[in-house]
Protein backbone atom coordinates (compact mmCIF):
# COMPACT_ATOMS: atom_id res chain seq x y z
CA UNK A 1 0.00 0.00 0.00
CA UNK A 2 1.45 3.73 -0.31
CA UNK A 3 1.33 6.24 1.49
CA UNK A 4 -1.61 7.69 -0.45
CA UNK A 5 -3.88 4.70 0.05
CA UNK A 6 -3.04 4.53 3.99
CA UNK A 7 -4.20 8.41 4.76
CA UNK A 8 -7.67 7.77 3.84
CA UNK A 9 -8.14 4.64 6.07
CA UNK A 10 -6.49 5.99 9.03
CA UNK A 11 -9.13 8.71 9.21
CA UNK A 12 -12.08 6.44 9.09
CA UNK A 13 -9.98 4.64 12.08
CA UNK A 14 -9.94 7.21 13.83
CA UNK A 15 -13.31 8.35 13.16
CA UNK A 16 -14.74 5.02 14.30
CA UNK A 17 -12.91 5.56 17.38
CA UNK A 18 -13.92 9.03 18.12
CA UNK A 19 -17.40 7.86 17.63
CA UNK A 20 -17.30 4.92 19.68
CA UNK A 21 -15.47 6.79 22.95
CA UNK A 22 -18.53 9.84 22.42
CA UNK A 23 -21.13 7.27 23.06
CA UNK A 24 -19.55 5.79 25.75
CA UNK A 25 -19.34 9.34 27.40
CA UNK A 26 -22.88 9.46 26.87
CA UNK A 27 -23.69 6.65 28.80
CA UNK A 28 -24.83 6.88 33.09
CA UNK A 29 -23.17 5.18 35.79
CA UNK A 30 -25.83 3.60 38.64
CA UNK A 31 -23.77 2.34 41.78
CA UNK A 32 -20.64 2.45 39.50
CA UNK A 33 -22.33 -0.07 37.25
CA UNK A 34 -23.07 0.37 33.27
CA UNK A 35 -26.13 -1.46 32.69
CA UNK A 36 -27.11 -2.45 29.47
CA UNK A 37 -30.98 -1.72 29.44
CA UNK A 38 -33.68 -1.40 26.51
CA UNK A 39 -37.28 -0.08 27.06
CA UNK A 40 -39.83 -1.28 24.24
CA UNK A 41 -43.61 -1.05 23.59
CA UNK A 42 -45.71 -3.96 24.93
CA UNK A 43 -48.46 -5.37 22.19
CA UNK A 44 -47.84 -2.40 20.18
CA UNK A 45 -49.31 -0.11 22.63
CA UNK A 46 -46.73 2.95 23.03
CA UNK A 47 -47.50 4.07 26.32
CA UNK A 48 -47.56 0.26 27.58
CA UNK A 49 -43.70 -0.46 28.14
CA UNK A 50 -41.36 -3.14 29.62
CA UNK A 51 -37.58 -2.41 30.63
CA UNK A 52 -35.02 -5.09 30.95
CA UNK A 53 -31.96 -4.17 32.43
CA UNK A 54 -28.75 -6.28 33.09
CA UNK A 55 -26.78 -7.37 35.11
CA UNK A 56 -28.63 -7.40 37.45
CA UNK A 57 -25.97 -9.50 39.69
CA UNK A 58 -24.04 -6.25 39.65
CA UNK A 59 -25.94 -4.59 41.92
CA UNK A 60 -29.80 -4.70 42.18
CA UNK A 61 -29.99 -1.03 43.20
CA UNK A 62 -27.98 -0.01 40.57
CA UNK A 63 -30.22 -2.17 37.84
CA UNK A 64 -33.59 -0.38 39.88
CA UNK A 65 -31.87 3.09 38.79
CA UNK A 66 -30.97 2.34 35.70
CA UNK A 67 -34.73 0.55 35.17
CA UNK A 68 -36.37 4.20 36.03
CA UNK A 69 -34.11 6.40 33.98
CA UNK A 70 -34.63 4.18 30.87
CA UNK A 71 -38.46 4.27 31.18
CA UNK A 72 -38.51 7.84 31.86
CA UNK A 73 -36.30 8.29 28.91
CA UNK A 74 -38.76 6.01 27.46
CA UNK A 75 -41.79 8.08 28.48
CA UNK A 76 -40.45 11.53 27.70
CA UNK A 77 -39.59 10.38 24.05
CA UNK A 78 -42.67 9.09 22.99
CA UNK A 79 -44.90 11.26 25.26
CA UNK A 80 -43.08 14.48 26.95
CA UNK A 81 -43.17 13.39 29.95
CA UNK A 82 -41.74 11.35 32.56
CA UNK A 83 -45.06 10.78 34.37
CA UNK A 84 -45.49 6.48 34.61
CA UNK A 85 -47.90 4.40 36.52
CA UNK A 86 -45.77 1.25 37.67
CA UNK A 87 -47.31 -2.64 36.81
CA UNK A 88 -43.81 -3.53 38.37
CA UNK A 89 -41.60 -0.68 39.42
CA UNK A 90 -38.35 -0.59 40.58
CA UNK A 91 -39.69 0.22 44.05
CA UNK A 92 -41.38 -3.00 44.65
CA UNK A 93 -40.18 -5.38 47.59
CA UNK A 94 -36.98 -7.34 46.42
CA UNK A 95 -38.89 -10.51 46.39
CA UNK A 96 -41.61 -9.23 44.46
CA UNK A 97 -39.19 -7.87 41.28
CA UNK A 98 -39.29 -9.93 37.91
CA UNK A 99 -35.68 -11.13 37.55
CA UNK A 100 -34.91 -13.40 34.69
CA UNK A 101 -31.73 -14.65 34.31
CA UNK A 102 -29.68 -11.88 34.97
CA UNK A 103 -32.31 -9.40 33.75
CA UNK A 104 -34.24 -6.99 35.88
CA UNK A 105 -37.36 -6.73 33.83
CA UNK A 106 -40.06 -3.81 34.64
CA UNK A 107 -43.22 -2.86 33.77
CA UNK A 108 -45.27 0.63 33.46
CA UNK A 109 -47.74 2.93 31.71
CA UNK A 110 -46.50 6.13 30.53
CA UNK A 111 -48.94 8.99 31.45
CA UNK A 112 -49.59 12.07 29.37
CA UNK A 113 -49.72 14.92 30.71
């Protein structure tokens, strides 16, 4: 390869790095834990929604944080506001959360305002 052919793919390189360390800074901490979490519509009802956050073996009240800021996040997206009525909330008694596997998995209704 010369040195001509080398410049351009460098830059992507670095580009893809860049990229990759911005969304990382983007990302919140709960009891010095990343969680991966998703929130998603349940029977194609928007303000329905179900969160599943893991791992949950890192810390359970980490994963119950990181739970309520991805449904408000979910709730404020698709409705402007962070209102939710909990089915299963992240303050429910720890023997009465939905843990599968090493998924904390909760469940709410978004409220418009």
């Amino acid at each position: 390869m010369t040195r001509t052919s080398i410049a351009p793919l460098a830059l992507i390189a670095v580009l893809l790095v860049s990229a990759c360390q911005e969304r990382r800074a983007d990302r919140v901490a709960f009891d010095g834990v990343f969680f991966r979490s998703n929130a998603s519509n349940i029977d194609r009802q928007r303000d329905d929604f179900e969160v599943a956050v893991s791992p949950v073996s890192a810390s359970l009240e980490g994963a119950r944080d990181a739970g309520r800021y991805e449904a408000v996040r979910y709730c404020i997206k698709n409705f402007g506001s962070s209102d939710i009525t909990w089915i299963a909330g992240p303050d429910a008694e720890d023997g009465t959360l939905t843990i599968a596997g090493d998924r904390l998995v909760l469940r709410g209704t978004c409220t418009p305002e």
